[in-house]
N, C-alpha and C. Protein backbone atom coordinates (compact mmCIF):
# COMPACT_ATOMS: atom_id res chain seq x y z
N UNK A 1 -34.07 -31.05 -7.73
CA UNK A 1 -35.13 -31.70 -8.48
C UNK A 1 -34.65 -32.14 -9.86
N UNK A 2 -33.90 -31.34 -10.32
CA UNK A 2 -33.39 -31.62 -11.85
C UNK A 2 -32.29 -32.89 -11.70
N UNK A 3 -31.73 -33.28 -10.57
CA UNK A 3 -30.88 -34.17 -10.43
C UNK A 3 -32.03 -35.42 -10.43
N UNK A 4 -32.60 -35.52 -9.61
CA UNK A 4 -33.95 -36.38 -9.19
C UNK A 4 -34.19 -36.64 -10.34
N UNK A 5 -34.82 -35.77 -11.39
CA UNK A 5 -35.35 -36.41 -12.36
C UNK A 5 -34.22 -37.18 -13.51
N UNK A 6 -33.03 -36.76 -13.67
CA UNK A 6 -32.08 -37.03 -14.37
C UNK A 6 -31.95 -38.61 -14.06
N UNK A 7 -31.79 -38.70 -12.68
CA UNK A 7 -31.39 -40.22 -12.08
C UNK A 7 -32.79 -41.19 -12.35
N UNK A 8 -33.96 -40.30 -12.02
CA UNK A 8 -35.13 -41.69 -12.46
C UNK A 8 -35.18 -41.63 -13.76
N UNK A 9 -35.06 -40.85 -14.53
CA UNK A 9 -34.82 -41.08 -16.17
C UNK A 9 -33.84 -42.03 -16.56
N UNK A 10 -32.34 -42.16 -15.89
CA UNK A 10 -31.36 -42.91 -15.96
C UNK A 10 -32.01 -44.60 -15.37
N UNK A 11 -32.59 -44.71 -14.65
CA UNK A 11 -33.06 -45.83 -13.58
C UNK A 11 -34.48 -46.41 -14.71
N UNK A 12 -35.17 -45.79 -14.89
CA UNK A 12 -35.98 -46.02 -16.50
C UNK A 12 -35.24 -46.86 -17.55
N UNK A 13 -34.46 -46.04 -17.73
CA UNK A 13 -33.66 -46.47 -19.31
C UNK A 13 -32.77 -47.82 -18.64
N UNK A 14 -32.25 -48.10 -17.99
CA UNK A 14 -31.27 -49.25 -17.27
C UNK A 14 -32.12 -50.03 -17.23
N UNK A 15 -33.30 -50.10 -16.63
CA UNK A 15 -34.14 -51.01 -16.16
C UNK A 15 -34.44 -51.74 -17.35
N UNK A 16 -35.12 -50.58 -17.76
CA UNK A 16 -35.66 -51.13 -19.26
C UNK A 16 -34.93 -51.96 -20.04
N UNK A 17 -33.86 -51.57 -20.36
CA UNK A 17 -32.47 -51.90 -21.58
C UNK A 17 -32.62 -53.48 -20.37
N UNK A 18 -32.38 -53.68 -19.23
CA UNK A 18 -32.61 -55.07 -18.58
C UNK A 18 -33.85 -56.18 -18.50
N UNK A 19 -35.06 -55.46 -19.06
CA UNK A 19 -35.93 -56.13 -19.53
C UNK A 19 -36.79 -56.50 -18.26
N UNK A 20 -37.13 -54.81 -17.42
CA UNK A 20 -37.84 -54.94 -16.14
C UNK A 20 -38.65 -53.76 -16.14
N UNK A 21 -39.87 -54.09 -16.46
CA UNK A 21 -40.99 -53.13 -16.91
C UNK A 21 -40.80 -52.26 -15.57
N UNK A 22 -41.67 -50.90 -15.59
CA UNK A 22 -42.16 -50.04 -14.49
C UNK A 22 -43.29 -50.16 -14.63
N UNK A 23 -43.70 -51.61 -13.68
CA UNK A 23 -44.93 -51.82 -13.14
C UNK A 23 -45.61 -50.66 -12.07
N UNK A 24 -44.73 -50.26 -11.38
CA UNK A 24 -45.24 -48.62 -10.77
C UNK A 24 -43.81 -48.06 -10.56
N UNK A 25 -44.25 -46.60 -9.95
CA UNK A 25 -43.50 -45.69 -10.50
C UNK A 25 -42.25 -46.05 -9.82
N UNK A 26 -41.60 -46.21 -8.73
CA UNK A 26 -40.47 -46.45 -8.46
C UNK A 26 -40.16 -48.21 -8.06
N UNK A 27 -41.36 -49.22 -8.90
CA UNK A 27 -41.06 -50.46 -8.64
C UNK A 27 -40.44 -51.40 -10.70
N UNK A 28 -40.06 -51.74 -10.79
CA UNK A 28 -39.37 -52.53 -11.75
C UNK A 28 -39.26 -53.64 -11.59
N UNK A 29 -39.95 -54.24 -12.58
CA UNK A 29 -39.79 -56.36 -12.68
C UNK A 29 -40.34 -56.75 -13.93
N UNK A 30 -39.20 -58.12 -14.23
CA UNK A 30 -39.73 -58.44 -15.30
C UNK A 30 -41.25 -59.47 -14.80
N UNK A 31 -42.41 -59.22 -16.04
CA UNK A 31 -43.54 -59.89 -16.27
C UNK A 31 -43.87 -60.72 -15.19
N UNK A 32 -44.94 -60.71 -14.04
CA UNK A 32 -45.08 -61.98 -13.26
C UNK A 32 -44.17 -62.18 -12.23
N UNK A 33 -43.16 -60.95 -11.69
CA UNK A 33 -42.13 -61.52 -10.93
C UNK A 33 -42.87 -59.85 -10.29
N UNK A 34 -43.94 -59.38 -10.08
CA UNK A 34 -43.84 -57.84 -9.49
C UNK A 34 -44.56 -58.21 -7.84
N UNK A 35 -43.63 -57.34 -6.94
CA UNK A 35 -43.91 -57.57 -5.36
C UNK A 35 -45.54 -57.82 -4.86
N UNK A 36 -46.10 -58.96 -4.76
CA UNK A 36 -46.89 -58.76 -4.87
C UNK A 36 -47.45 -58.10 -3.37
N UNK A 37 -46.07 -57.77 -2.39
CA UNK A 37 -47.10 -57.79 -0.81
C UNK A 37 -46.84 -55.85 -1.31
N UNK A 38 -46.40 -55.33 -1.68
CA UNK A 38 -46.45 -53.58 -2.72
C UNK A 38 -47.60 -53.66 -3.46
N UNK A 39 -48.20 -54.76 -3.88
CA UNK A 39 -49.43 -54.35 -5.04
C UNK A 39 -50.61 -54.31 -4.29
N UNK A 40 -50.35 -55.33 -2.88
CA UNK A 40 -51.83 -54.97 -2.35
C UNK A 40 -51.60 -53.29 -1.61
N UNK A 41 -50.94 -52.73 -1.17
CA UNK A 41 -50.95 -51.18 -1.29
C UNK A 41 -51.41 -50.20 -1.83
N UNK A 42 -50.56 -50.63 -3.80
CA UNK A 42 -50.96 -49.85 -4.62
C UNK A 42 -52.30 -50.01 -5.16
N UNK A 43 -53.22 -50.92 -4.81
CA UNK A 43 -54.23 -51.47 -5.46
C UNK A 43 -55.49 -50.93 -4.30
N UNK A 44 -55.02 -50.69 -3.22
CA UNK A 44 -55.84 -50.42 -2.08
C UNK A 44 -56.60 -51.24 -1.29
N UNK A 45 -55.65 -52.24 -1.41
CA UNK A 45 -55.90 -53.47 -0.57
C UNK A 45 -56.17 -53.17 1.16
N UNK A 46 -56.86 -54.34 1.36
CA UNK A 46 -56.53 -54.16 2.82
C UNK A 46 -55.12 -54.71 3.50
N UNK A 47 -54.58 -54.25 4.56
CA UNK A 47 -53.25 -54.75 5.12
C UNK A 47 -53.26 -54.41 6.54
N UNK A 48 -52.51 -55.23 7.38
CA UNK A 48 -52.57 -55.22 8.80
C UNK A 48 -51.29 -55.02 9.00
N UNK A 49 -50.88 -53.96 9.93
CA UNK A 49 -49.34 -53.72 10.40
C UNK A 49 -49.10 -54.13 11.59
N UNK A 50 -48.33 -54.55 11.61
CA UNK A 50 -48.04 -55.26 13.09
C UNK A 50 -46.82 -54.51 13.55
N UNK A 51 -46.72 -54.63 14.51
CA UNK A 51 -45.99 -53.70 15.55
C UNK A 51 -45.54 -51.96 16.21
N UNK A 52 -44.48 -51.94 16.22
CA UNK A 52 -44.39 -50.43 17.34
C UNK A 52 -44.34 -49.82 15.97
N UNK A 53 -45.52 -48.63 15.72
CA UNK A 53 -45.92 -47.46 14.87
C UNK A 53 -46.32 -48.47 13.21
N UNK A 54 -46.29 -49.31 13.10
CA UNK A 54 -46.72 -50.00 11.88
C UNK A 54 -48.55 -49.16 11.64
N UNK A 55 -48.68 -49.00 10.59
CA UNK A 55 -49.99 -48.61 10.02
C UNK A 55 -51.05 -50.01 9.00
N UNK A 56 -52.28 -49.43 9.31
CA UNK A 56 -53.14 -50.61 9.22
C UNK A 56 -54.30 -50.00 7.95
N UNK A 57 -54.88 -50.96 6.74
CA UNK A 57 -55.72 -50.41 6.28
C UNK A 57 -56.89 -51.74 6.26
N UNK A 58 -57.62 -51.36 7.11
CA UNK A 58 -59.22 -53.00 7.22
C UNK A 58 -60.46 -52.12 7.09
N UNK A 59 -61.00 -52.82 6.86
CA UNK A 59 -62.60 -53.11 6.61
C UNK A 59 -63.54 -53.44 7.75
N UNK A 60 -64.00 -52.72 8.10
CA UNK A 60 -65.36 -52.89 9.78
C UNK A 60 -66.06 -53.95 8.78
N UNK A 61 -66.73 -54.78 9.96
CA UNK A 61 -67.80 -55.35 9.75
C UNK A 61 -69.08 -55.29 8.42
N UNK A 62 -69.44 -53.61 8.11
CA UNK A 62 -70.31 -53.43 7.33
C UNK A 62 -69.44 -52.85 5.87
N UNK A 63 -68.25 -53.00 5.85
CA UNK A 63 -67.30 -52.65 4.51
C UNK A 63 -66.74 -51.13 4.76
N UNK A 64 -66.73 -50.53 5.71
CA UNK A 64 -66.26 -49.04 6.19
C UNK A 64 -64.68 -49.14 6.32
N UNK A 65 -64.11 -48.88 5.39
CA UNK A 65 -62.42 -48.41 5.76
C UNK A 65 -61.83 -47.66 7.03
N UNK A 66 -60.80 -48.62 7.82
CA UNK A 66 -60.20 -47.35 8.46
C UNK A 66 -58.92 -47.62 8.93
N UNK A 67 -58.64 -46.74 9.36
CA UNK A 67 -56.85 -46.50 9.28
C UNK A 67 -56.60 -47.12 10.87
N UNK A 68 -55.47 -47.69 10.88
CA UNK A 68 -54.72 -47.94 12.42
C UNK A 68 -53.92 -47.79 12.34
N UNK A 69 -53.23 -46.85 13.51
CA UNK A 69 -51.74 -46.38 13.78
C UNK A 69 -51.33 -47.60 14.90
N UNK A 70 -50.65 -48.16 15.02
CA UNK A 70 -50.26 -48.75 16.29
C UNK A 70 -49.23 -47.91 16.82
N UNK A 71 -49.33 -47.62 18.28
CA UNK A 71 -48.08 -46.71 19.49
C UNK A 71 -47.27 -47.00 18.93
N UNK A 72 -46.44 -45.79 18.98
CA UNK A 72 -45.12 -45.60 18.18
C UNK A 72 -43.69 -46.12 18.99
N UNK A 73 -43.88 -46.13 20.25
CA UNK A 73 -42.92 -46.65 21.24
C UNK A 73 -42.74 -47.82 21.41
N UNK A 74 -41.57 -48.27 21.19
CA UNK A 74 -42.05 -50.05 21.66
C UNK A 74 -41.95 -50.37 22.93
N UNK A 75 -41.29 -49.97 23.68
CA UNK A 75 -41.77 -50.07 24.99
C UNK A 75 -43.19 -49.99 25.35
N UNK A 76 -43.93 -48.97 25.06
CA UNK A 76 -45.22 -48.46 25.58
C UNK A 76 -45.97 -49.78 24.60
N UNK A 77 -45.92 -49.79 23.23
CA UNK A 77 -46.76 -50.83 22.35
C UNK A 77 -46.25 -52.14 23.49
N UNK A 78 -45.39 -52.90 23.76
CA UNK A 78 -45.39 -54.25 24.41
C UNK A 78 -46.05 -53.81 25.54
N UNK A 79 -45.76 -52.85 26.20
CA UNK A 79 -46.83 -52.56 27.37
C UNK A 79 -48.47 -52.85 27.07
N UNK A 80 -48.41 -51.83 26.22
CA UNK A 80 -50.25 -52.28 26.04
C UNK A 80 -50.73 -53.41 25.00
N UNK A 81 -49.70 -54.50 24.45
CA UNK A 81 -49.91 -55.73 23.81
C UNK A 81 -50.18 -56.36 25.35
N UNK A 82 -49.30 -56.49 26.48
CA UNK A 82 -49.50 -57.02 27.56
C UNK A 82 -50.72 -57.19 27.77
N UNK A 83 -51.18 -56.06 28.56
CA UNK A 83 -52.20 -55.38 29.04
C UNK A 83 -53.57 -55.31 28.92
N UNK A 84 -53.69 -55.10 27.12
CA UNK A 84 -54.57 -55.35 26.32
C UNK A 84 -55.14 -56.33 25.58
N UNK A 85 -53.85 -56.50 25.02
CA UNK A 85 -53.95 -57.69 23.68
C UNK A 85 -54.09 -57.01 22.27
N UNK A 86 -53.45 -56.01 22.36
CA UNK A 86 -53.08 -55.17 21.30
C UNK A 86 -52.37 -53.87 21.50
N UNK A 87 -51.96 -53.35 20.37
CA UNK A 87 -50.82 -52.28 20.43
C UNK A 87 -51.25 -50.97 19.63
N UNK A 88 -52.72 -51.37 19.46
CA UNK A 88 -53.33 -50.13 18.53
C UNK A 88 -53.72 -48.91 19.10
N UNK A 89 -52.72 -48.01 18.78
CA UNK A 89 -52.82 -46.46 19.17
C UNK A 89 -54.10 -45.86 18.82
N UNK A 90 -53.85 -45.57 17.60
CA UNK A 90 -55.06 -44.79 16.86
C UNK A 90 -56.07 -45.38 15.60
N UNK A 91 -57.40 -45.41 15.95
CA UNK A 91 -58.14 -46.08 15.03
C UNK A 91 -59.17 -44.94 14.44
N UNK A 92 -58.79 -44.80 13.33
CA UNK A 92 -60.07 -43.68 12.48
C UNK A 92 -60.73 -44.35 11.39
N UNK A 93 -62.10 -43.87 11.30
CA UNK A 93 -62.55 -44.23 10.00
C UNK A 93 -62.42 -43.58 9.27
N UNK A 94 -61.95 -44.30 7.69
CA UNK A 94 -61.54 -43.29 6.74
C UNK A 94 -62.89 -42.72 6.23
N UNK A 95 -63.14 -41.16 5.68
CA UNK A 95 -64.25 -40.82 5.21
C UNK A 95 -64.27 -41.18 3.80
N UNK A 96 -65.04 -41.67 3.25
CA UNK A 96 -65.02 -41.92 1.50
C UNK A 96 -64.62 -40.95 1.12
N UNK A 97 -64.75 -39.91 0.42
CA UNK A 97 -63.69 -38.79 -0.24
C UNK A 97 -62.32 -39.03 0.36
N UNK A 98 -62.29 -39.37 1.51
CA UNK A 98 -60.34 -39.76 1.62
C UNK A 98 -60.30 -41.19 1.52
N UNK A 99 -60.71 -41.97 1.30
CA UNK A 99 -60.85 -43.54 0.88
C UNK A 99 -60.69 -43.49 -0.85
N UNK A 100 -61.25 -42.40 -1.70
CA UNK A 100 -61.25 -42.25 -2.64
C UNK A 100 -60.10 -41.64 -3.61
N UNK A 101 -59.54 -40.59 -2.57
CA UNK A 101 -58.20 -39.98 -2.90
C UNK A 101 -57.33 -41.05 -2.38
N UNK A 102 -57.38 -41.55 -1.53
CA UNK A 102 -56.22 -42.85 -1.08
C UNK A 102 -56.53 -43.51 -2.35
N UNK A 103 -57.24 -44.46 -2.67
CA UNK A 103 -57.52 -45.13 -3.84
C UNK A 103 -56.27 -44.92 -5.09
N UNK A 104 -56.79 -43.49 -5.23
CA UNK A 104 -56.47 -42.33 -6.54
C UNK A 104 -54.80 -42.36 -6.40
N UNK A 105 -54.21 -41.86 -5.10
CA UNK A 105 -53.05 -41.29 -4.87
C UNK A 105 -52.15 -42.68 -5.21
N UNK A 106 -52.61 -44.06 -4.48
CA UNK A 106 -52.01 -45.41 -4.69
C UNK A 106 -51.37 -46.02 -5.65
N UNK A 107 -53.63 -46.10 -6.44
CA UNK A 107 -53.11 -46.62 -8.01
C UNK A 107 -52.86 -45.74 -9.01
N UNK A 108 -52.91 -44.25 -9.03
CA UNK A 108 -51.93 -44.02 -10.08
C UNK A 108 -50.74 -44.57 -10.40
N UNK A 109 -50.01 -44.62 -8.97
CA UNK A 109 -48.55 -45.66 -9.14
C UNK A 109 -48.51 -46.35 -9.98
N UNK A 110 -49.49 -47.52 -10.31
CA UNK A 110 -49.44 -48.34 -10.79
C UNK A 110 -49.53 -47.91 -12.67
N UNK A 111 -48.83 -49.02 -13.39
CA UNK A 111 -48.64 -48.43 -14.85
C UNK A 111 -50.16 -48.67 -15.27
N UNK A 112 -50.81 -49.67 -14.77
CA UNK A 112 -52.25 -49.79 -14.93
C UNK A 112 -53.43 -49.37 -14.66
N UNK A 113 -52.67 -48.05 -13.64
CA UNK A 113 -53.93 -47.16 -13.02
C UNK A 113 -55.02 -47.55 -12.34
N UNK A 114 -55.84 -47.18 -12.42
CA UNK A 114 -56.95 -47.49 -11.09
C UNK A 114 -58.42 -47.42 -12.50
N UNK A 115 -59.42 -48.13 -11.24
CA UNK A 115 -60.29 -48.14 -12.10
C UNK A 115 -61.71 -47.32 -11.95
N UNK A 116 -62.22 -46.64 -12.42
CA UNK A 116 -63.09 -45.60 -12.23
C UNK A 116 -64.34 -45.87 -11.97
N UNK A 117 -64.66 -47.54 -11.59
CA UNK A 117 -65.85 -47.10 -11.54
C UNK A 117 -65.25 -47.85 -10.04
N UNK A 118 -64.42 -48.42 -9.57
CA UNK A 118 -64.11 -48.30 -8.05
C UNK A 118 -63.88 -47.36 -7.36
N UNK A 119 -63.33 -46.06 -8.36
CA UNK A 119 -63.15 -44.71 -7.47
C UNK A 119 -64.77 -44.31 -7.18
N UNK A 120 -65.28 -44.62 -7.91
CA UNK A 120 -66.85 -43.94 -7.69
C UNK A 120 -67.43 -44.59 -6.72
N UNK A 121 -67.55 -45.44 -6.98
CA UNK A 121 -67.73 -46.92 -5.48
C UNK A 121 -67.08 -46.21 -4.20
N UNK A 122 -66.40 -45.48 -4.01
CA UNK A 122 -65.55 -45.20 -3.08
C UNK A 122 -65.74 -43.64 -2.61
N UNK A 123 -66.08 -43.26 -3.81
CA UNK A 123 -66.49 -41.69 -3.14
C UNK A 123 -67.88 -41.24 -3.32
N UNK A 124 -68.27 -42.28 -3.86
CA UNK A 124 -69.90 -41.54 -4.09
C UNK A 124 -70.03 -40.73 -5.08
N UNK A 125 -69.25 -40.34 -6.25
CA UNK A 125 -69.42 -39.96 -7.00
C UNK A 125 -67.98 -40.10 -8.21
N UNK A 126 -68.06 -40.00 -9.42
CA UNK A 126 -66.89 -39.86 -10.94
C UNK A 126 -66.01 -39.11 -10.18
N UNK A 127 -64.77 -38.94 -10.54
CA UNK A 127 -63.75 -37.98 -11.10
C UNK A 127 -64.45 -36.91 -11.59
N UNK A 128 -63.92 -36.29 -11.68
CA UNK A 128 -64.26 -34.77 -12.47
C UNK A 128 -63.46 -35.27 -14.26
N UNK A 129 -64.78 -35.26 -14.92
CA UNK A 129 -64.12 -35.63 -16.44
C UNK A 129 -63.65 -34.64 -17.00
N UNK A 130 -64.11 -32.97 -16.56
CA UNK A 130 -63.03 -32.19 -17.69
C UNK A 130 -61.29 -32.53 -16.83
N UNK A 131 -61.34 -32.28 -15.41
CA UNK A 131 -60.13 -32.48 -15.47
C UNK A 131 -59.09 -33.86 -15.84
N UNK A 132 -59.98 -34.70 -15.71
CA UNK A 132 -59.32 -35.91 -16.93
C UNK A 132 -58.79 -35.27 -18.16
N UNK A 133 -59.87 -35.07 -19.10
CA UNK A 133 -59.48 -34.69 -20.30
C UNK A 133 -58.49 -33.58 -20.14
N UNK A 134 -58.48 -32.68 -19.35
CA UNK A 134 -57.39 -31.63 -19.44
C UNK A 134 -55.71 -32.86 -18.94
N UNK A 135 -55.88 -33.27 -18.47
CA UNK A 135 -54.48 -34.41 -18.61
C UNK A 135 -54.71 -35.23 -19.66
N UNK A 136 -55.30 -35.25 -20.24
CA UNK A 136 -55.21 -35.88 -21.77
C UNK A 136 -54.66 -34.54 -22.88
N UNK A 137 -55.42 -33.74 -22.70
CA UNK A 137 -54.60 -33.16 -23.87
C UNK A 137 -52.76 -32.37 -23.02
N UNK A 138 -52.83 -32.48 -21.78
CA UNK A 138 -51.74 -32.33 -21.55
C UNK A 138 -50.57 -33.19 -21.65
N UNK A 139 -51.25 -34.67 -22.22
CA UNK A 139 -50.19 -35.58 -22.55
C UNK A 139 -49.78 -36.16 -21.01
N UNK A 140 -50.36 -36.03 -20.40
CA UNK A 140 -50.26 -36.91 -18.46
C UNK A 140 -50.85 -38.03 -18.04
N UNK A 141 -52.39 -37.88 -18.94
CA UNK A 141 -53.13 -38.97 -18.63
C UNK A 141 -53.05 -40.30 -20.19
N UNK A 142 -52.65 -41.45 -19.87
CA UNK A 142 -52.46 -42.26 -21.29
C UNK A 142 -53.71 -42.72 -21.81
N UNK A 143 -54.24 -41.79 -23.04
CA UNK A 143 -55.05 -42.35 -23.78
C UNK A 143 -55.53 -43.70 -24.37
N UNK A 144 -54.18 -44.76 -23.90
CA UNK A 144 -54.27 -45.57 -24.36
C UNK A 144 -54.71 -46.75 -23.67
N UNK A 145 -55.25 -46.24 -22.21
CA UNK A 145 -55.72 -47.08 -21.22
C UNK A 145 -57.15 -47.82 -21.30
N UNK A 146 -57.50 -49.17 -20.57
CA UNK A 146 -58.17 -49.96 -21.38
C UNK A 146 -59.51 -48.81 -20.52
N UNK A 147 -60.57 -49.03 -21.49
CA UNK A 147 -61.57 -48.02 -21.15
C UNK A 147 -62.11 -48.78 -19.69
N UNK A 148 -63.04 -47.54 -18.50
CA UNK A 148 -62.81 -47.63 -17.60
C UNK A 148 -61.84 -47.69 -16.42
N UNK A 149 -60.39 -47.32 -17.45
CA UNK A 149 -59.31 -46.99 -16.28
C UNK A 149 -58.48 -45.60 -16.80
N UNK A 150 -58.00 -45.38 -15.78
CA UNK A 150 -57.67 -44.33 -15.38
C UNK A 150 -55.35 -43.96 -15.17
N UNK A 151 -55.12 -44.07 -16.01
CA UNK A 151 -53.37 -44.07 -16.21
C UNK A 151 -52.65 -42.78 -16.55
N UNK A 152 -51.55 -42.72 -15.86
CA UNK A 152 -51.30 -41.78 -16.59
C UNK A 152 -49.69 -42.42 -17.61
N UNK A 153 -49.21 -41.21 -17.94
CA UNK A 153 -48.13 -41.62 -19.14
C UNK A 153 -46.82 -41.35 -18.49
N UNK A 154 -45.89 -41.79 -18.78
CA UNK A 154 -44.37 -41.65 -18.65
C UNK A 154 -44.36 -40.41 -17.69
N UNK A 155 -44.78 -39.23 -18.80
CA UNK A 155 -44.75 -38.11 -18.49
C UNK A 155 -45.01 -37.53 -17.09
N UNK A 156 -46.61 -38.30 -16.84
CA UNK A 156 -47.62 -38.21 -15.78
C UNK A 156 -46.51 -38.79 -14.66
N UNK A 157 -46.02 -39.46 -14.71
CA UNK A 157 -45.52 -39.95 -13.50
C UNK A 157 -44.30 -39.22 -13.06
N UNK A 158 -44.14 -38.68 -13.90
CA UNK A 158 -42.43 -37.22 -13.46
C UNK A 158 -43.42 -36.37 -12.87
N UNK A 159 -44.58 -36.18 -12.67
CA UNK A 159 -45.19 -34.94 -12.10
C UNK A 159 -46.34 -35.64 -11.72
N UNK A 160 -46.27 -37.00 -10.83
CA UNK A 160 -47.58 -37.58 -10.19
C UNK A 160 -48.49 -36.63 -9.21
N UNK A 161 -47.34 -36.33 -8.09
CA UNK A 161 -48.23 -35.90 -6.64
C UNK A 161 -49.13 -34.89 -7.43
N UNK A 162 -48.50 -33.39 -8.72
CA UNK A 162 -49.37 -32.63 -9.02
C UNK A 162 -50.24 -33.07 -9.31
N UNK A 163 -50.02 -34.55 -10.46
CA UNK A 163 -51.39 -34.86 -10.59
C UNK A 163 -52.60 -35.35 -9.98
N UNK A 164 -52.28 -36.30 -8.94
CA UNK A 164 -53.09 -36.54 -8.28
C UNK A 164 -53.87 -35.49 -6.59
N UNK A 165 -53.24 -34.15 -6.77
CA UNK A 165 -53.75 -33.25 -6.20
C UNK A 165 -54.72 -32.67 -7.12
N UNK A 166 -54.01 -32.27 -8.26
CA UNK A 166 -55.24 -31.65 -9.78
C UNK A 166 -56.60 -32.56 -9.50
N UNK A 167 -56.51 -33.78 -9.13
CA UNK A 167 -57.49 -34.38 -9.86
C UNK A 167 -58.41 -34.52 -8.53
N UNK A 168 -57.91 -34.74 -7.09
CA UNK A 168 -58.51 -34.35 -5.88
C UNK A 168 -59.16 -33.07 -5.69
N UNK A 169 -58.78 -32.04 -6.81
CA UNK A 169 -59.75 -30.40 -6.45
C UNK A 169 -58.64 -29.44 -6.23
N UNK A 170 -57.17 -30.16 -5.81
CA UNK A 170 -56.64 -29.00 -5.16
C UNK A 170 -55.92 -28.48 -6.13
């Protein structure tokens, strides 16, 4: 782990000194040049995967999120593309509290964080604000984010997954 962090600290400072922001945590570009088919991900876009084991995130009819696994085999997936007219293994609906932590877990990535009143939109209810503020005075969450969003700092992102488990309950 101490190597890990040594090398993304090193990969930070290079980037930087090259004049390629950390638009999220392991993506780098200068201004206007950032991936944009990665941002619909981190943003919690919808996306369609196509082929053997590709994963899917759409919208039903009435705005309900849900996940698609497509068969992991490609043999068996061209079999049932044949057959069917699709290759979709597994279809779940996501429950809002995990639509909400997906949200959460995504755009923290992002240096711009996510926005809180879409997490609420999404789970039916805020964040928990003391544990916000407890990553504020821990120096994790960036105070300096435009109000209504939700970022964390340099710091925050050497210790994301904790954070975004802290902030899920766990």
């Amino acid at each position: 782990e101490d190597d890990a962090l040594a090398l993304f600290e090193v990969t930070e400072e290079l980037t930087a000194d090259a004049g390629l922001a950390a638009y999220e945590v392991s993506n780098h570009a200068r201004t206007g040049h950032e991936c944009r088919h990665n941002l619909i991900y981190w943003n919690y876009g919808e996306y369609a995967g196509v082929g053997p084991g590709a994963h899917s995130r759409i919208r039903g009819a009435g705005g309900e999120p849900f996940a698609i696994e497509m068969v992991r085999m490609p043999e068996e997936w061209r079999r049932q593309v044949l057959e069917t007219g699709t290759g979709a293994g597994i279809r779940t609906a996501v429950a809002p509290a995990d639509a909400a932590n997906e949200y959460m877990l995504m755009g923290l990535r992002l240096s711009g964080g996510i926005d809180l009143q879409r997490y609420e939109r999404l789970a039916g209810a805020p964040p928990d604000s003391e544990r916000i503020a407890t990553l504020h005075e821990e120096g994790l969450a960036d105070s300096k984010a435009p109000p209504g969003r939700l970022a964390v700092t340099p710091r925050g992102r050497r210790v994301l997954n904790a954070v975004v488990r802290y902030l899920a309950g766990g």
